[in-house]
N, C-alpha and C. Protein backbone atom coordinates (compact mmCIF):
# COMPACT_ATOMS: atom_id res chain seq x y z
N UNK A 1 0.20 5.28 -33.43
CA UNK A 1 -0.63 4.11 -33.22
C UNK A 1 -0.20 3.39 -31.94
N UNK A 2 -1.15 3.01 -31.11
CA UNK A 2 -0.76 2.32 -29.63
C UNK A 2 -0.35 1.02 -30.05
N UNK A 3 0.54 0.46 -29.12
CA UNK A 3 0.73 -0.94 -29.27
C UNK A 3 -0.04 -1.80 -28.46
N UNK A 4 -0.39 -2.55 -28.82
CA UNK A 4 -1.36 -3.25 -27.68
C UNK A 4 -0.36 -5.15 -27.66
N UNK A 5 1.13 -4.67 -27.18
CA UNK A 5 1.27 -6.13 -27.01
C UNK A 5 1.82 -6.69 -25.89
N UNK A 6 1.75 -7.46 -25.25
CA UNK A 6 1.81 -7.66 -23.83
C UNK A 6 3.53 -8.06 -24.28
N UNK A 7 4.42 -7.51 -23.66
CA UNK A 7 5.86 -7.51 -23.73
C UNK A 7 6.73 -8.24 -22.47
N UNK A 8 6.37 -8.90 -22.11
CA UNK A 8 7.09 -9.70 -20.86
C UNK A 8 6.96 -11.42 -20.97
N UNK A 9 7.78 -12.02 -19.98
CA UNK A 9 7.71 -13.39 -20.53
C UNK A 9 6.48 -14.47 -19.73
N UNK A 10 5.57 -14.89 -20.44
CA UNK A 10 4.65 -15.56 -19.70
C UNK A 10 4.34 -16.74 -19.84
N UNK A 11 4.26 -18.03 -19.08
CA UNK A 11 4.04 -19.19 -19.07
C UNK A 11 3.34 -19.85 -20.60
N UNK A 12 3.53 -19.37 -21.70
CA UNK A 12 2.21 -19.89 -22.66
C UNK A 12 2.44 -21.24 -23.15
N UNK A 13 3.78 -21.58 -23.33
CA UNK A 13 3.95 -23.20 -23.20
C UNK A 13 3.33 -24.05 -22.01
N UNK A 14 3.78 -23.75 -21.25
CA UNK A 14 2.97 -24.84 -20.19
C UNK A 14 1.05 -24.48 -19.79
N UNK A 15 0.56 -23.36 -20.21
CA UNK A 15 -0.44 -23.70 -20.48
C UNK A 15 -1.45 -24.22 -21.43
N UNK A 16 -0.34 -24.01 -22.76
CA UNK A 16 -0.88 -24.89 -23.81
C UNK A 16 -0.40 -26.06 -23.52
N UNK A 17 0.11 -27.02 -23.31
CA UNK A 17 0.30 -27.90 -23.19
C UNK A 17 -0.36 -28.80 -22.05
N UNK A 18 -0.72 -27.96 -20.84
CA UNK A 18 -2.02 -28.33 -19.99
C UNK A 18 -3.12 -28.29 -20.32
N UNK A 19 -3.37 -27.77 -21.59
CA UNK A 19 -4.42 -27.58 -22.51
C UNK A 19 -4.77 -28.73 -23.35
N UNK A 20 -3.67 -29.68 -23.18
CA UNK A 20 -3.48 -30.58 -24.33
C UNK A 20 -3.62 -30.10 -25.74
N UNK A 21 -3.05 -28.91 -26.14
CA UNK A 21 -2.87 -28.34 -27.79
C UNK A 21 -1.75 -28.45 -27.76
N UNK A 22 -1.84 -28.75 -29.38
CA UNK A 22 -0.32 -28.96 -29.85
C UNK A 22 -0.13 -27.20 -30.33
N UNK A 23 1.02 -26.67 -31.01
CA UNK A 23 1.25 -25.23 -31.37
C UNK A 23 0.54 -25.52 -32.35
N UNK A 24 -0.15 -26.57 -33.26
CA UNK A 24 -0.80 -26.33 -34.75
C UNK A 24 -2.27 -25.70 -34.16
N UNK A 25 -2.72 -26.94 -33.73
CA UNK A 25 -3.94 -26.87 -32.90
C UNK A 25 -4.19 -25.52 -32.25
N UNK A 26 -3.44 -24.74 -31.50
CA UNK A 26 -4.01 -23.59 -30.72
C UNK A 26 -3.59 -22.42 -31.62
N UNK A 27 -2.77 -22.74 -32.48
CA UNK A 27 -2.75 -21.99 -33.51
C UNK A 27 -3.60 -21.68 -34.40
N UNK A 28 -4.45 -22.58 -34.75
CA UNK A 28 -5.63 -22.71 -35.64
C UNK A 28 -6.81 -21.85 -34.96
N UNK A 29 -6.77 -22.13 -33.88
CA UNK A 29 -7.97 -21.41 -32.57
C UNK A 29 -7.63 -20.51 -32.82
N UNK A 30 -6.51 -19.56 -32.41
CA UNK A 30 -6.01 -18.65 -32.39
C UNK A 30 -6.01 -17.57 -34.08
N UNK A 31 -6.60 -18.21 -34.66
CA UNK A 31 -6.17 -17.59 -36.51
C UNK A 31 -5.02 -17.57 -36.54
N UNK A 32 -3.72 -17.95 -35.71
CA UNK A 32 -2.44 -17.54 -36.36
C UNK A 32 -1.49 -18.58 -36.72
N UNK A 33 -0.67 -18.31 -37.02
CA UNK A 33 0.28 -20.02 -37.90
C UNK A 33 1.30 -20.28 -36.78
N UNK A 34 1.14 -21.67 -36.68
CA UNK A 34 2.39 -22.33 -35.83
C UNK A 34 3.70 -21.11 -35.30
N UNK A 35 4.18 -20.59 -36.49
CA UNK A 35 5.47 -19.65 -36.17
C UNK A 35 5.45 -18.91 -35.10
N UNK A 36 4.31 -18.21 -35.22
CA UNK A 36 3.77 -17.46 -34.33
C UNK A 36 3.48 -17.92 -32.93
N UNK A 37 3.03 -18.87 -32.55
CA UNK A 37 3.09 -19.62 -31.01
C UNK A 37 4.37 -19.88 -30.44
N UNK A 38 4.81 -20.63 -31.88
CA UNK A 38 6.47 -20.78 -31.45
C UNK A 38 6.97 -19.31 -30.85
N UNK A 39 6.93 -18.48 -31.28
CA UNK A 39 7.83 -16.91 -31.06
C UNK A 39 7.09 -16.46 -29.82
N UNK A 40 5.77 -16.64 -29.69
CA UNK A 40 5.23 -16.44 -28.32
C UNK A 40 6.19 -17.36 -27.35
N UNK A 41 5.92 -18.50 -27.35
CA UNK A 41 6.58 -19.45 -26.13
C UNK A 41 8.15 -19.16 -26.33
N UNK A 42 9.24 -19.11 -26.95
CA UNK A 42 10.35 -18.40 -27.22
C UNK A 42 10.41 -16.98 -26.89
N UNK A 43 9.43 -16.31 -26.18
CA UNK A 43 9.67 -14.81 -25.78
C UNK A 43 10.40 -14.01 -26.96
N UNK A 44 10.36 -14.65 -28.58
CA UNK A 44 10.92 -13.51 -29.46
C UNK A 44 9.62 -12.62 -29.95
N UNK A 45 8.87 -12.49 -29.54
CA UNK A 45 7.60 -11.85 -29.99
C UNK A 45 6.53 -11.62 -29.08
N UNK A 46 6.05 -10.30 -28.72
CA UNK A 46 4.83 -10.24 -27.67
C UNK A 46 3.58 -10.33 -28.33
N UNK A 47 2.71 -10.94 -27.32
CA UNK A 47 1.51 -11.27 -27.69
C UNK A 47 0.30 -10.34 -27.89
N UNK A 48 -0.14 -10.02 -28.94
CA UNK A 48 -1.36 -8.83 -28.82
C UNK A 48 -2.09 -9.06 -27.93
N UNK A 49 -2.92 -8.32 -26.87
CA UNK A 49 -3.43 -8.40 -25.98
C UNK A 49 -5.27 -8.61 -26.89
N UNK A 50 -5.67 -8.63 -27.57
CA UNK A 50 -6.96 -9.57 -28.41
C UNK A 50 -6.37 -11.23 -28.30
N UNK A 51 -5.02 -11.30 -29.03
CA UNK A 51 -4.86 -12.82 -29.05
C UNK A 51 -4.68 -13.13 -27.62
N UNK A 52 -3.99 -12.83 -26.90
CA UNK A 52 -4.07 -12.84 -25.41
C UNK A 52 -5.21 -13.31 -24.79
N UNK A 53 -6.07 -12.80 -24.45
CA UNK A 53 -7.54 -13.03 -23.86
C UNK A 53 -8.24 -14.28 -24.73
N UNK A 54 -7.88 -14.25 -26.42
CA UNK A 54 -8.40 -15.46 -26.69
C UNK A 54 -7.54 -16.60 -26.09
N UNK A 55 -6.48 -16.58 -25.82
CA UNK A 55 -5.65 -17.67 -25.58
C UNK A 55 -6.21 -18.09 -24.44
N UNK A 56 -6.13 -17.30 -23.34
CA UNK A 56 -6.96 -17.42 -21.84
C UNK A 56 -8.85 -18.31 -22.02
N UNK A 57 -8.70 -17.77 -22.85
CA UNK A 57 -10.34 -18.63 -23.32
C UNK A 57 -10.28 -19.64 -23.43
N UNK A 58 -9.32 -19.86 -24.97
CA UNK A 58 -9.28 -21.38 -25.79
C UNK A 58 -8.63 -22.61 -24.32
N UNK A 59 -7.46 -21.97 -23.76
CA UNK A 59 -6.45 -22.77 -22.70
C UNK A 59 -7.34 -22.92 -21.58
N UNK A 60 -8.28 -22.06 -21.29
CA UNK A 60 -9.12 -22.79 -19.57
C UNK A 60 -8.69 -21.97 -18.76
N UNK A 61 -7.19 -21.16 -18.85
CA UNK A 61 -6.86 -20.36 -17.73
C UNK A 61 -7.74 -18.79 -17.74
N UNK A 62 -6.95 -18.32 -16.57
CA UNK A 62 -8.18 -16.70 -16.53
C UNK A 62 -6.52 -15.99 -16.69
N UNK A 63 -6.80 -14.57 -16.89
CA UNK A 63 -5.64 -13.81 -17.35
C UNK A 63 -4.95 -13.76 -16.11
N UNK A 64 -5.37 -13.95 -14.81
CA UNK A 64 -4.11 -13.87 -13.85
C UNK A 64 -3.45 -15.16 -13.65
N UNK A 65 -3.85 -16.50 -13.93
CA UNK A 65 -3.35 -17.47 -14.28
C UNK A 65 -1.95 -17.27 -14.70
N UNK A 66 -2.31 -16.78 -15.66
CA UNK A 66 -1.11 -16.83 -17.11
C UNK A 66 -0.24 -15.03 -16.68
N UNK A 67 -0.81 -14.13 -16.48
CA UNK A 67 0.28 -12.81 -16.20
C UNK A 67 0.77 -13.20 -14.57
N UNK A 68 -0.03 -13.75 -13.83
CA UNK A 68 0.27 -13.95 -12.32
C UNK A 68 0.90 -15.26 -11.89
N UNK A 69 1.53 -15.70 -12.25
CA UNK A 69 1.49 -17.62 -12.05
C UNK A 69 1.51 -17.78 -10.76
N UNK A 70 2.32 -17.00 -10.37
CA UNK A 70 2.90 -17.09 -8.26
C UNK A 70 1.59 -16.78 -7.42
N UNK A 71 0.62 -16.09 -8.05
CA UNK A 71 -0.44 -15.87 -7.30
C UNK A 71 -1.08 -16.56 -7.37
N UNK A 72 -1.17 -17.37 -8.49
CA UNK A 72 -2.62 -18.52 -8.41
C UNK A 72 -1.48 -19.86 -8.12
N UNK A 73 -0.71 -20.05 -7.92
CA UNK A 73 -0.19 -20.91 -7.26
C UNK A 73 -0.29 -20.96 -5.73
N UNK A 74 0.14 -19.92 -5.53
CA UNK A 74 -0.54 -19.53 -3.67
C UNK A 74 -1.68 -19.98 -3.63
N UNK A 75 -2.84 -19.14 -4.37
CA UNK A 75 -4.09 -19.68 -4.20
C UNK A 75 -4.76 -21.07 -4.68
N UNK A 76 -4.17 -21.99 -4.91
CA UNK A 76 -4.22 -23.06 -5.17
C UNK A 76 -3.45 -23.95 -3.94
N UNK A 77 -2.46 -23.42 -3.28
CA UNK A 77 -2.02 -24.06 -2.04
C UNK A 77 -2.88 -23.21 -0.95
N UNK A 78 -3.82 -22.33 -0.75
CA UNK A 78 -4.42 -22.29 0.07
C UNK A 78 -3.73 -20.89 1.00
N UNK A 79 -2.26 -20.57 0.40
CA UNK A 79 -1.90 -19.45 1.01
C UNK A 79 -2.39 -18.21 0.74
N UNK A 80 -2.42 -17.52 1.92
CA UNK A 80 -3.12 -15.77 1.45
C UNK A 80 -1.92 -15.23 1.38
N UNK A 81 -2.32 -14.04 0.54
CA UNK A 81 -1.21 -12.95 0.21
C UNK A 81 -2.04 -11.81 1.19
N UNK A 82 -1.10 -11.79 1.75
CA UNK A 82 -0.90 -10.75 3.09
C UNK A 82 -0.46 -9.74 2.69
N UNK A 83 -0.22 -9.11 1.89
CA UNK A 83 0.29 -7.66 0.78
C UNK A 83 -0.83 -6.57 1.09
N UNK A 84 -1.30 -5.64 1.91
CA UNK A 84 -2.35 -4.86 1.68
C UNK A 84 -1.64 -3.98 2.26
């Protein structure tokens, strides 16, 4: 059986919280219980990539937001990534 869980550490506290959700609240969005957000934002647990994309929904961000932070920070200061 594939795993489908995104395994690295990604901003999800500070975009819930730019979200103005509390962990109950985006938890509830999310179908899953408080514990579970907690262990997301604590990096003890990866995020299924279904709850993933909903999170990107419910929070306002787009998935490179949240897997990319350094890039949409550039692009928010107006810098290009010169990488080609």
């Amino acid at each position: 059986m594939e795993d489908n869980t995104i395994k690295r550490k990604l901003p999800i506290k500070a975009a819930r919280i730019a979200a103005g959700l509390s962990q109950e609240e985006l938890a509830k969005e999310l179908g899953v219980t408080r514990m579970t957000v907690s262990n997301w934002e604590n990096n003890k647990k990866g995020m299924r990539t279904t709850a993933f994309y909903l999170f990107c929904k419910v929070t306002g961000f787009s998935t490179d937001d949240i897997l990319m932070p350094e890039k949409s920070a550039k692009r928010e200061h107006g810098e290009e990534d010169n990488a080609n």
